[in-house]
N, C-alpha and C. Protein backbone atom coordinates (compact mmCIF):
# COMPACT_ATOMS: atom_id res chain seq x y z
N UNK A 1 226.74 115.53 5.09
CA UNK A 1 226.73 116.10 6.41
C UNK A 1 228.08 115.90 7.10
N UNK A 2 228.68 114.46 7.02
CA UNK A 2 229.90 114.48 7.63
C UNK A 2 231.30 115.51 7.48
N UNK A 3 231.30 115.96 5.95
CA UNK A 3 232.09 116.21 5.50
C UNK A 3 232.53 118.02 5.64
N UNK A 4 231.84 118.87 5.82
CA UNK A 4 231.41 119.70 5.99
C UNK A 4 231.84 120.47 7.81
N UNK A 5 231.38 119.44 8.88
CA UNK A 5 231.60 119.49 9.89
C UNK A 5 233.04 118.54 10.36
N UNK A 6 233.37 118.01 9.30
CA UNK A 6 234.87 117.34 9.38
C UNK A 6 236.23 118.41 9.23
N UNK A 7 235.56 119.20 8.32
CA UNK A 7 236.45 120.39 7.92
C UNK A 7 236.57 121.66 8.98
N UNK A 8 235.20 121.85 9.00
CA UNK A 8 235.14 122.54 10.44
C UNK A 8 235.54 122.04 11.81
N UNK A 9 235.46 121.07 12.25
CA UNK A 9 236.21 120.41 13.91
C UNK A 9 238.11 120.58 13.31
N UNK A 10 238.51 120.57 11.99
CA UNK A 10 239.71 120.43 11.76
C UNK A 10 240.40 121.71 12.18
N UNK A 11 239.25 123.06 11.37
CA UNK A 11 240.06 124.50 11.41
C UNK A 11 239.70 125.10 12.96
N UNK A 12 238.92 124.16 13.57
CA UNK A 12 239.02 124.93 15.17
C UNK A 12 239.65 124.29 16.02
N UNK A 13 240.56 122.84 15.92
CA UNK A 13 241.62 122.23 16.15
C UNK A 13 241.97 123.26 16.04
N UNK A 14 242.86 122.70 14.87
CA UNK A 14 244.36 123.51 14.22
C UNK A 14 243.96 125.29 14.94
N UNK A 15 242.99 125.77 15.04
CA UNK A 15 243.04 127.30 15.98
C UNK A 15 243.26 126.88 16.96
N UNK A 16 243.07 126.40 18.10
CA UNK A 16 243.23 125.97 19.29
C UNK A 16 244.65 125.84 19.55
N UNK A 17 244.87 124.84 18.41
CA UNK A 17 246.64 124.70 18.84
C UNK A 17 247.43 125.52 18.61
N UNK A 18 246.58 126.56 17.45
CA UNK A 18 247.76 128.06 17.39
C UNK A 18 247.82 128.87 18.58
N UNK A 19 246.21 128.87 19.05
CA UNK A 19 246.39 129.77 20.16
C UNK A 19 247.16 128.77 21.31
N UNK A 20 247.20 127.91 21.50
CA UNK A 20 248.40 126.55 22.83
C UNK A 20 249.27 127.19 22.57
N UNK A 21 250.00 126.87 21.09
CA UNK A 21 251.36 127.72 20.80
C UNK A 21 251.36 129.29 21.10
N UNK A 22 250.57 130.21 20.71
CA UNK A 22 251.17 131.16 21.36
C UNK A 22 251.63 131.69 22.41
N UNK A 23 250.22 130.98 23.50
CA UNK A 23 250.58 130.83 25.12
C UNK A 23 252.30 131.01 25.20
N UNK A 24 251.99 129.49 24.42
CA UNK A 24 253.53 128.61 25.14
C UNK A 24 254.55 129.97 24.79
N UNK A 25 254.60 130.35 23.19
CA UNK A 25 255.50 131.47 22.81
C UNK A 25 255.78 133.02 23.86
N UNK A 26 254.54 133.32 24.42
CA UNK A 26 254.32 134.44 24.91
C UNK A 26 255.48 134.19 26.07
N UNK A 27 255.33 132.99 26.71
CA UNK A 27 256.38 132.88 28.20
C UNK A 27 257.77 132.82 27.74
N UNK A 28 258.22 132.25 26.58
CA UNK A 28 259.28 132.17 26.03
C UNK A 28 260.32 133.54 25.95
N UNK A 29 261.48 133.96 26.41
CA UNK A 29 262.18 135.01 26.88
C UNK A 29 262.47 135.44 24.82
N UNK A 30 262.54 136.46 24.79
CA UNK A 30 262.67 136.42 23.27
C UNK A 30 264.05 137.51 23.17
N UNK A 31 264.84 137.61 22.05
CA UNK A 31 266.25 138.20 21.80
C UNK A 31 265.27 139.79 21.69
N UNK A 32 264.14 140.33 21.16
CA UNK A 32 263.74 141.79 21.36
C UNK A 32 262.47 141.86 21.47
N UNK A 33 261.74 142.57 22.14
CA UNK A 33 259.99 142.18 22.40
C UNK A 33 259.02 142.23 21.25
N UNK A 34 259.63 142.48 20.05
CA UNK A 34 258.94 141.83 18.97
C UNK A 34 259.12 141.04 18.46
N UNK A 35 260.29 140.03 18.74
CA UNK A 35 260.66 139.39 17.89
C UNK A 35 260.07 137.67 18.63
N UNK A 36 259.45 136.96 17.66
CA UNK A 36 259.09 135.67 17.98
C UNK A 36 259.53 134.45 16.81
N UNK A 37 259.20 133.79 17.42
CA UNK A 37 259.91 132.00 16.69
C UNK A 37 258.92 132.30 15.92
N UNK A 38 257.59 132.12 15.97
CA UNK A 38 256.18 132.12 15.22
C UNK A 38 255.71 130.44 15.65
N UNK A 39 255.86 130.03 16.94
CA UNK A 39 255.55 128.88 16.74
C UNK A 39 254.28 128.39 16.58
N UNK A 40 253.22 129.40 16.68
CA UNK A 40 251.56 129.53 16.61
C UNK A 40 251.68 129.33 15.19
N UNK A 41 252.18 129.68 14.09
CA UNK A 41 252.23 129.34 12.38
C UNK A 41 252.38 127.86 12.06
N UNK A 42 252.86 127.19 12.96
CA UNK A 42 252.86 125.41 12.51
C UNK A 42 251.57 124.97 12.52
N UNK A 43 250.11 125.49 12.79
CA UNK A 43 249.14 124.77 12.61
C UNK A 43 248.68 125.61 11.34
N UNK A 44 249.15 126.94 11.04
CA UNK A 44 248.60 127.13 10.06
C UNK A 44 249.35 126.68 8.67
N UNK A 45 250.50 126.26 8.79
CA UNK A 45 251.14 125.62 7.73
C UNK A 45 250.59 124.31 7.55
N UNK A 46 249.90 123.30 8.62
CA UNK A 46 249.28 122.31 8.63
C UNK A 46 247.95 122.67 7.82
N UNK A 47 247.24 123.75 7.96
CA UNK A 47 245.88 124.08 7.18
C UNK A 47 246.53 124.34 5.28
N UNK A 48 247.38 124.65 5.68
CA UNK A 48 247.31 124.90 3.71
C UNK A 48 247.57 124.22 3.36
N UNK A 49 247.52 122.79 3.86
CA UNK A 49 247.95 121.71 3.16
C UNK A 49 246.42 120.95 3.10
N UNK A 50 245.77 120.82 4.35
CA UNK A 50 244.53 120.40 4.56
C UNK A 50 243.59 120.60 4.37
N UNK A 51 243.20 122.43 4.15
CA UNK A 51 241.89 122.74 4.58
C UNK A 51 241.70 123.72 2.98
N UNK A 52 240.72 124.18 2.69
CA UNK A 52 240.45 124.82 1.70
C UNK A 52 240.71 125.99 1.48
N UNK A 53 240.80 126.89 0.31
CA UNK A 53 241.65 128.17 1.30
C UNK A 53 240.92 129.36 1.93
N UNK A 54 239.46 129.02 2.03
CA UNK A 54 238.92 130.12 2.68
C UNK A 54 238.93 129.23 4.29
N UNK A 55 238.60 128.08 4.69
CA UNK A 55 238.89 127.93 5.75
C UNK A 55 240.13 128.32 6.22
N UNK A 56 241.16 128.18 5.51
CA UNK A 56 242.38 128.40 5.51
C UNK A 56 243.02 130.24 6.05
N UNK A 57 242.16 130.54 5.34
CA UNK A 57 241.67 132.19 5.85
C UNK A 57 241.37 132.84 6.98
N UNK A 58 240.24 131.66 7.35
CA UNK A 58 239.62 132.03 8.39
C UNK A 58 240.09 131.41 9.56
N UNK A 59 241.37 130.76 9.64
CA UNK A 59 242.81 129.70 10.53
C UNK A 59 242.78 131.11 10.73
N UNK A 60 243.42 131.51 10.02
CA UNK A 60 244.15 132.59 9.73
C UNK A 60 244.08 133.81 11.12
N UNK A 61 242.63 134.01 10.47
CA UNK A 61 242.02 135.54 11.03
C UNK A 61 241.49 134.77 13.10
N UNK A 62 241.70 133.86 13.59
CA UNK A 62 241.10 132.96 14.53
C UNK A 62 242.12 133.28 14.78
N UNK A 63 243.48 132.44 14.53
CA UNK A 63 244.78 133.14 14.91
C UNK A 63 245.45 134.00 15.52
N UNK A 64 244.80 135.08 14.13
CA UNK A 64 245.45 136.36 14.99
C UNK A 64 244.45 137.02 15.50
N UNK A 65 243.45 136.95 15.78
CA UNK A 65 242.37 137.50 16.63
C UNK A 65 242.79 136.99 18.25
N UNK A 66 242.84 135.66 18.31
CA UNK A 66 242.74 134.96 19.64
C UNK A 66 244.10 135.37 19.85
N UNK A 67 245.50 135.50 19.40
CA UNK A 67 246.68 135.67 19.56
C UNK A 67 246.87 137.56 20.84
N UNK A 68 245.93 138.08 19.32
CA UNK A 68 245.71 139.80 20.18
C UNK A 68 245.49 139.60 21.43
N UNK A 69 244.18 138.74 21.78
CA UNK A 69 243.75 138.39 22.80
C UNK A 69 244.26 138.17 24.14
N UNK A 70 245.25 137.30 23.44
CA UNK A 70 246.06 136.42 24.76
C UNK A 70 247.36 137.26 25.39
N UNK A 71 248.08 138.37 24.42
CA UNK A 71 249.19 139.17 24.71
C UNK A 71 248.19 140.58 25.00
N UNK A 72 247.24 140.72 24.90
CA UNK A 72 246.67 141.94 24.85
C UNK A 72 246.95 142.92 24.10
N UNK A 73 247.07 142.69 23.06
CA UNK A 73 247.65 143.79 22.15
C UNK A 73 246.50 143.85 20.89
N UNK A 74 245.21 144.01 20.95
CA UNK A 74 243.98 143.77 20.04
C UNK A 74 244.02 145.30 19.70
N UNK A 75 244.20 146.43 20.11
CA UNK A 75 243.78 147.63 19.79
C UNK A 75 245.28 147.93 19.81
N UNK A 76 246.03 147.95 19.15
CA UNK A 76 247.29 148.50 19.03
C UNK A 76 248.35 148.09 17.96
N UNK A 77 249.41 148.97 17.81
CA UNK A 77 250.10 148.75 16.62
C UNK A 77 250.78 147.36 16.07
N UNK A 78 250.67 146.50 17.45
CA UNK A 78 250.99 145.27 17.30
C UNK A 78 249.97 144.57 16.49
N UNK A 79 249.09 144.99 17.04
CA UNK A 79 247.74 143.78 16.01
C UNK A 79 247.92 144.31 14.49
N UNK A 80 248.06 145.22 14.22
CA UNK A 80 247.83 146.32 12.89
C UNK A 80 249.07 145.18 12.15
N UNK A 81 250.46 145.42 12.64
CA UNK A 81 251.53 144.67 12.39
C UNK A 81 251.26 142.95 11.91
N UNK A 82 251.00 142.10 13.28
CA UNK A 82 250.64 140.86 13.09
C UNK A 82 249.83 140.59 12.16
N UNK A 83 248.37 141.28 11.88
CA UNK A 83 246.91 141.24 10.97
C UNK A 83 247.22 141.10 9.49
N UNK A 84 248.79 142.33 9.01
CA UNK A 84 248.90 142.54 7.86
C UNK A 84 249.60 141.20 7.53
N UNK A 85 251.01 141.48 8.14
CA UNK A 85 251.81 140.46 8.08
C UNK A 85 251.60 138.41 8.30
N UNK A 86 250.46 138.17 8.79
CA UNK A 86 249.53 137.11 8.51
C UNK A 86 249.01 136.76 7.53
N UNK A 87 247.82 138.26 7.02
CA UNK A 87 247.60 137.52 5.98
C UNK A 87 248.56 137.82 4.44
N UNK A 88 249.55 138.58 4.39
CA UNK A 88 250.24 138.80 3.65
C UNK A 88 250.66 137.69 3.36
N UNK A 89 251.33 136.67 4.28
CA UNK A 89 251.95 135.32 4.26
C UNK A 89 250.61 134.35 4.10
N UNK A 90 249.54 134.61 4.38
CA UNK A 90 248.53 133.42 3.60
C UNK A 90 248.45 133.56 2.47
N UNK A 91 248.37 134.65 1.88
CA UNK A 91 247.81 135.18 1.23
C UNK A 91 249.02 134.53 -0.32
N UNK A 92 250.16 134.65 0.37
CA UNK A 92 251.16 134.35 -0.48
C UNK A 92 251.67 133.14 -0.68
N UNK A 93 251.40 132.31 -0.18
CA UNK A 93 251.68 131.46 0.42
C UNK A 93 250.34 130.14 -0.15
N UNK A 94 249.40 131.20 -0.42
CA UNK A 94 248.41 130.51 -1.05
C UNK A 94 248.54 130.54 -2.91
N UNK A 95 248.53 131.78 -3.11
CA UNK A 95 249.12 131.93 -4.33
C UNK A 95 250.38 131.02 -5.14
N UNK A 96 251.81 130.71 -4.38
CA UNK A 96 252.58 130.02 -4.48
C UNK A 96 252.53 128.77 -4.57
N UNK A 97 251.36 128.10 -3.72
CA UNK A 97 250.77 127.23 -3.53
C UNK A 97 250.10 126.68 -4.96
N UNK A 98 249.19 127.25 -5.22
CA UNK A 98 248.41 127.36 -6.44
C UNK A 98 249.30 127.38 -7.84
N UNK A 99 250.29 127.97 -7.73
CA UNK A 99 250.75 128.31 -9.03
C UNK A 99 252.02 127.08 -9.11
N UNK A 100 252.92 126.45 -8.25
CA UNK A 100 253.79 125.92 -7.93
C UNK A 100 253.46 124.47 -7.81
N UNK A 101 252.39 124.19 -7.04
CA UNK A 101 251.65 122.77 -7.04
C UNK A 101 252.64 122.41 -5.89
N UNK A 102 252.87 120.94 -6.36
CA UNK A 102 254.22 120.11 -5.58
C UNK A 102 255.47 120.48 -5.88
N UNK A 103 255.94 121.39 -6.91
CA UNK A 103 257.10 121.69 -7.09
C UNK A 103 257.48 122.16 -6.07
N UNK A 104 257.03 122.70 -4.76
CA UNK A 104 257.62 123.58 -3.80
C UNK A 104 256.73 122.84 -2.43
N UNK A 105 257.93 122.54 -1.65
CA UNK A 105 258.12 121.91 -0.17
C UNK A 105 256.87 122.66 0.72
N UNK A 106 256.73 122.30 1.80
CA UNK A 106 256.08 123.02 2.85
C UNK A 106 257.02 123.94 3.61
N UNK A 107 258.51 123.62 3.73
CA UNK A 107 259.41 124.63 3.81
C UNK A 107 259.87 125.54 3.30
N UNK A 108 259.69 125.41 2.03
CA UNK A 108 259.90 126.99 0.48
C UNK A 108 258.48 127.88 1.08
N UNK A 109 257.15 126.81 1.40
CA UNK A 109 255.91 127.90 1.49
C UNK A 109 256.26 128.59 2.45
N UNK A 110 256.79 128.13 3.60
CA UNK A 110 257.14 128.66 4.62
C UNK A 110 258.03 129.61 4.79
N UNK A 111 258.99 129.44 3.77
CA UNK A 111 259.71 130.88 3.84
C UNK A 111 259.56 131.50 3.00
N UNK A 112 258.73 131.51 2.05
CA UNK A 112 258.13 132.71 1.23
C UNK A 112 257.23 133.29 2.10
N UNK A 113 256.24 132.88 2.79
CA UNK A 113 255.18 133.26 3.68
C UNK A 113 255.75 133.87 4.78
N UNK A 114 256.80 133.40 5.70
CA UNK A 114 257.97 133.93 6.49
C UNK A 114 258.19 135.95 5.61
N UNK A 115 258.94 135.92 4.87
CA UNK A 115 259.11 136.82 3.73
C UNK A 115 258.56 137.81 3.37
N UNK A 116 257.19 137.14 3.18
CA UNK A 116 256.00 138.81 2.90
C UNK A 116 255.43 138.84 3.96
N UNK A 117 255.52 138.42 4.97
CA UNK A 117 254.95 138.90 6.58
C UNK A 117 255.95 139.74 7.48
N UNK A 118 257.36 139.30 7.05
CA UNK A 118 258.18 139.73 7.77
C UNK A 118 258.53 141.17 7.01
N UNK A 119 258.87 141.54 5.73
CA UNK A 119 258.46 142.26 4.41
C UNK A 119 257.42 143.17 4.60
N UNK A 120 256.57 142.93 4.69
CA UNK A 120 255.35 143.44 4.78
C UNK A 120 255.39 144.37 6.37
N UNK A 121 255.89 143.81 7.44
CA UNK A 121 255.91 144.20 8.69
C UNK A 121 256.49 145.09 8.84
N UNK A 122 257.81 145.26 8.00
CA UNK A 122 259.00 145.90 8.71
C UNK A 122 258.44 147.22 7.57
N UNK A 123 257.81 146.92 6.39
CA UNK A 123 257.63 148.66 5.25
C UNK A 123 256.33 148.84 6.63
N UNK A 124 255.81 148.32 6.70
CA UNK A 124 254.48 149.52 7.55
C UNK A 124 254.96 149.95 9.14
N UNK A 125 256.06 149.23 9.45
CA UNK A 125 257.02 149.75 10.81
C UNK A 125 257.43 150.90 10.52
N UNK A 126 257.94 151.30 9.60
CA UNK A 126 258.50 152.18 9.03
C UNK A 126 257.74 153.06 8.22
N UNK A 127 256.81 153.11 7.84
CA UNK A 127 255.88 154.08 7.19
C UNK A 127 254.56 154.74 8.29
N UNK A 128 255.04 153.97 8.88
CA UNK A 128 253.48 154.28 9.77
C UNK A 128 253.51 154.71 11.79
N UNK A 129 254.62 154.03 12.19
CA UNK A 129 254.92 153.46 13.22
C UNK A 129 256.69 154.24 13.46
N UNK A 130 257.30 153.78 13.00
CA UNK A 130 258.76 154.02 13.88
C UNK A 130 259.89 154.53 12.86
N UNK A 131 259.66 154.87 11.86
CA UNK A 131 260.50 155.33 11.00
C UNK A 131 261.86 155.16 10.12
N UNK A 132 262.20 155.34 9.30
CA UNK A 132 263.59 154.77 8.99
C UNK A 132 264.17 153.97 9.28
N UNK A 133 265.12 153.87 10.85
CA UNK A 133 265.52 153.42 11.65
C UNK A 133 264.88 151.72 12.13
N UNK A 134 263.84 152.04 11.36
CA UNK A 134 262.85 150.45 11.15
C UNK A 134 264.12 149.38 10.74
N UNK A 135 264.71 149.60 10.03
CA UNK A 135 264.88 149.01 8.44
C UNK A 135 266.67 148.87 9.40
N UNK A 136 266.86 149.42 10.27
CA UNK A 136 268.19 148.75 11.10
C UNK A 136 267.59 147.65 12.08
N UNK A 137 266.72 147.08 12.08
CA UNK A 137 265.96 145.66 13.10
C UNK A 137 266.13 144.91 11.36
N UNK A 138 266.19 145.40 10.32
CA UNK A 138 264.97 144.21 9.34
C UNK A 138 266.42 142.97 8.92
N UNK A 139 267.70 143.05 8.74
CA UNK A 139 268.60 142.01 8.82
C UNK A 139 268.31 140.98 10.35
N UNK A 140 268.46 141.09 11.21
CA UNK A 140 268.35 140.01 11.82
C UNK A 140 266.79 139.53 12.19
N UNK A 141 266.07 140.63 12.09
CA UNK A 141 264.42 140.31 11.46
C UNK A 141 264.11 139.19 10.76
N UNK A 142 264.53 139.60 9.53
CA UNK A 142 264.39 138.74 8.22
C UNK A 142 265.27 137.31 8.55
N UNK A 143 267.04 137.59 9.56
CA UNK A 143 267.31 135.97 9.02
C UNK A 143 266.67 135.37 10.22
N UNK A 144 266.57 135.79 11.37
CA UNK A 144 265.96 134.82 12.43
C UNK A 144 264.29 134.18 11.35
N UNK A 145 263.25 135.42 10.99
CA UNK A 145 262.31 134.99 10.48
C UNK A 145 262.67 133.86 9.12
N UNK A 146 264.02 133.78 8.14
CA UNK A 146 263.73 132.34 7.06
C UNK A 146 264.29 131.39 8.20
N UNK A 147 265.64 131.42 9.40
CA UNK A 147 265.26 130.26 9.66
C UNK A 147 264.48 129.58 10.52
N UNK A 148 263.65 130.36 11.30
CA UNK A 148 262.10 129.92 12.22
C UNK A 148 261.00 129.42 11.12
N UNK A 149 260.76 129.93 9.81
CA UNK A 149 260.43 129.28 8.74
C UNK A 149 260.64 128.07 7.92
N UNK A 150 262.26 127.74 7.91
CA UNK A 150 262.39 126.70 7.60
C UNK A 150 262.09 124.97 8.56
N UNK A 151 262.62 125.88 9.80
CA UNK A 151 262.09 124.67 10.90
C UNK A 151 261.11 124.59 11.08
N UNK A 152 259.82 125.69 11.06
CA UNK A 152 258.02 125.34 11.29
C UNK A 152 257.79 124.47 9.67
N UNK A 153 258.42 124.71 8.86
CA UNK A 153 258.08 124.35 7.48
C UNK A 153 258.11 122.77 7.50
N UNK A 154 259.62 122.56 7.99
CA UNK A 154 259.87 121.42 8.55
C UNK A 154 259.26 120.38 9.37
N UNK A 155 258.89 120.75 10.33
CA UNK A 155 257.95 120.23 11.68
C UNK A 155 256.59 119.83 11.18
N UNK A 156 256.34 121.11 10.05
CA UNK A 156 254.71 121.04 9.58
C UNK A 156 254.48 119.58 8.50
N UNK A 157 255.85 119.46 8.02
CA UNK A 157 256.17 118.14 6.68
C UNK A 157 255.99 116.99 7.55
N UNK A 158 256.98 116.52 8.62
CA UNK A 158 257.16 116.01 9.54
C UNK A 158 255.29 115.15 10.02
N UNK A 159 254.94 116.12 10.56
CA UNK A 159 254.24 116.28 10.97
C UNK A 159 252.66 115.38 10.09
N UNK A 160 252.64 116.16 9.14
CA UNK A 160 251.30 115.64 7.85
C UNK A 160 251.96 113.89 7.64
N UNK A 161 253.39 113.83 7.53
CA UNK A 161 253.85 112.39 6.99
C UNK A 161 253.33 111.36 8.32
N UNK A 162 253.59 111.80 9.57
CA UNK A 162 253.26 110.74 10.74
C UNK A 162 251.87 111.22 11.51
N UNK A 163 250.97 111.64 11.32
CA UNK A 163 250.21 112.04 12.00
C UNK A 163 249.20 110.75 11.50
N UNK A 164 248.76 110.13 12.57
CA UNK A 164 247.80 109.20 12.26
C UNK A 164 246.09 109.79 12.39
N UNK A 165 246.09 110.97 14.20
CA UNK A 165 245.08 111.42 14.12
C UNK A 165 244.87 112.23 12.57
N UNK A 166 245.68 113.30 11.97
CA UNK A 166 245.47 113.98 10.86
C UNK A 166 244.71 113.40 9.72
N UNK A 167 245.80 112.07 9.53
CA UNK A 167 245.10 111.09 8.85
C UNK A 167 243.87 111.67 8.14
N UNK A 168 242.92 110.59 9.73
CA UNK A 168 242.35 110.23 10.29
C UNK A 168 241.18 111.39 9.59
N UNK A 169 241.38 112.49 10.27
CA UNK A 169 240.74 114.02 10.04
C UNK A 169 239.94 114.03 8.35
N UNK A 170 241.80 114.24 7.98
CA UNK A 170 241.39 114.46 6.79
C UNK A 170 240.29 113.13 5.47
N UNK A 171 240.51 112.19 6.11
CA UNK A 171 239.76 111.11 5.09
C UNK A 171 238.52 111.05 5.88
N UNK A 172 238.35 111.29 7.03
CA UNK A 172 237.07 111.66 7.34
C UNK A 172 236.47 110.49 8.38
N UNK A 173 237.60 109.81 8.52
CA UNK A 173 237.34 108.70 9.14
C UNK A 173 237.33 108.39 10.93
């Protein structure tokens, strides 16, 4: 019984604090109105280390559901954008995960996952949405997105090494 509802109080944490972070992100003045740090992704880099990967999934989809929510952008090309590009980067990120083990940092996941979200964002910007002309945003796209990746990747390492509540979480204690 404990164990079960240990996992669950963990992935509606870690949602909670994605949606804190986005708040916080949304007020944050940004270099173009799509462009964000991703600082709502540091709890989900905390779940693929912690949580299983369908909870991990469902971080995921809590995320960007509550995220739509909070900017108002649930019925629009933004959510379509964020939805793919989310789980593209779980998705990959899980895979890499799996196949890589410990050979690869929480900062490599992070900018591979960075990569096919940002990847993923900018072909359906451009196929679907804004055309060609997409693909003149995707250089400073892509480098702002590896190094906002390497620092959430960072923060997220950081983070699992000193966290006593996490600990705590994860052994169940």
């Amino acid at each position: 019984m404990d164990s079960p509802f240990k996992k669950n109080n963990l992935t509606a944490m870690l949602a909670a604090v994605a949606l804190f972070l986005s708040s916080i992100e949304y007020i944050i003045p940004k270099p173009l109105p799509f462009m964000r740090l991703g600082l709502a992704n540091l709890p989900l880099l905390i779940g693929l280390t912690t949580l299983a990967p369908l909870a991990f999934l469902l971080l995921v989809l809590l995320k960007v559901i509550g995220q739509a929510l909070i900017m108002g952008t649930l019925f629009s090309h933004i959510f379509i954008l964020s939805f793919c590009g989310s789980f593209a980067s779980a998705l990959v990120m899980l895979l890499i995960k799996k196949i890589a083990g410990r050979r690869i940092s929480l900062i490599g996941l992070s900018i591979f996952g960075a990569m096919a979200s940002n990847g993923l964002q900018l072909l359906i910007a451009a196929l679907l949405f804004f055309g060609r002309q997409t693909w003149l945003l995707a250089p400073p796209f892509l480098l702002i997105g590896t190094i906002s990746a390497a620092f959430l990747g960072f923060l997220a390492r950081e983070y699992l090494c000193k966290s006593a509540w996490l600990a705590r979480e994860i052994s169940g204690g």
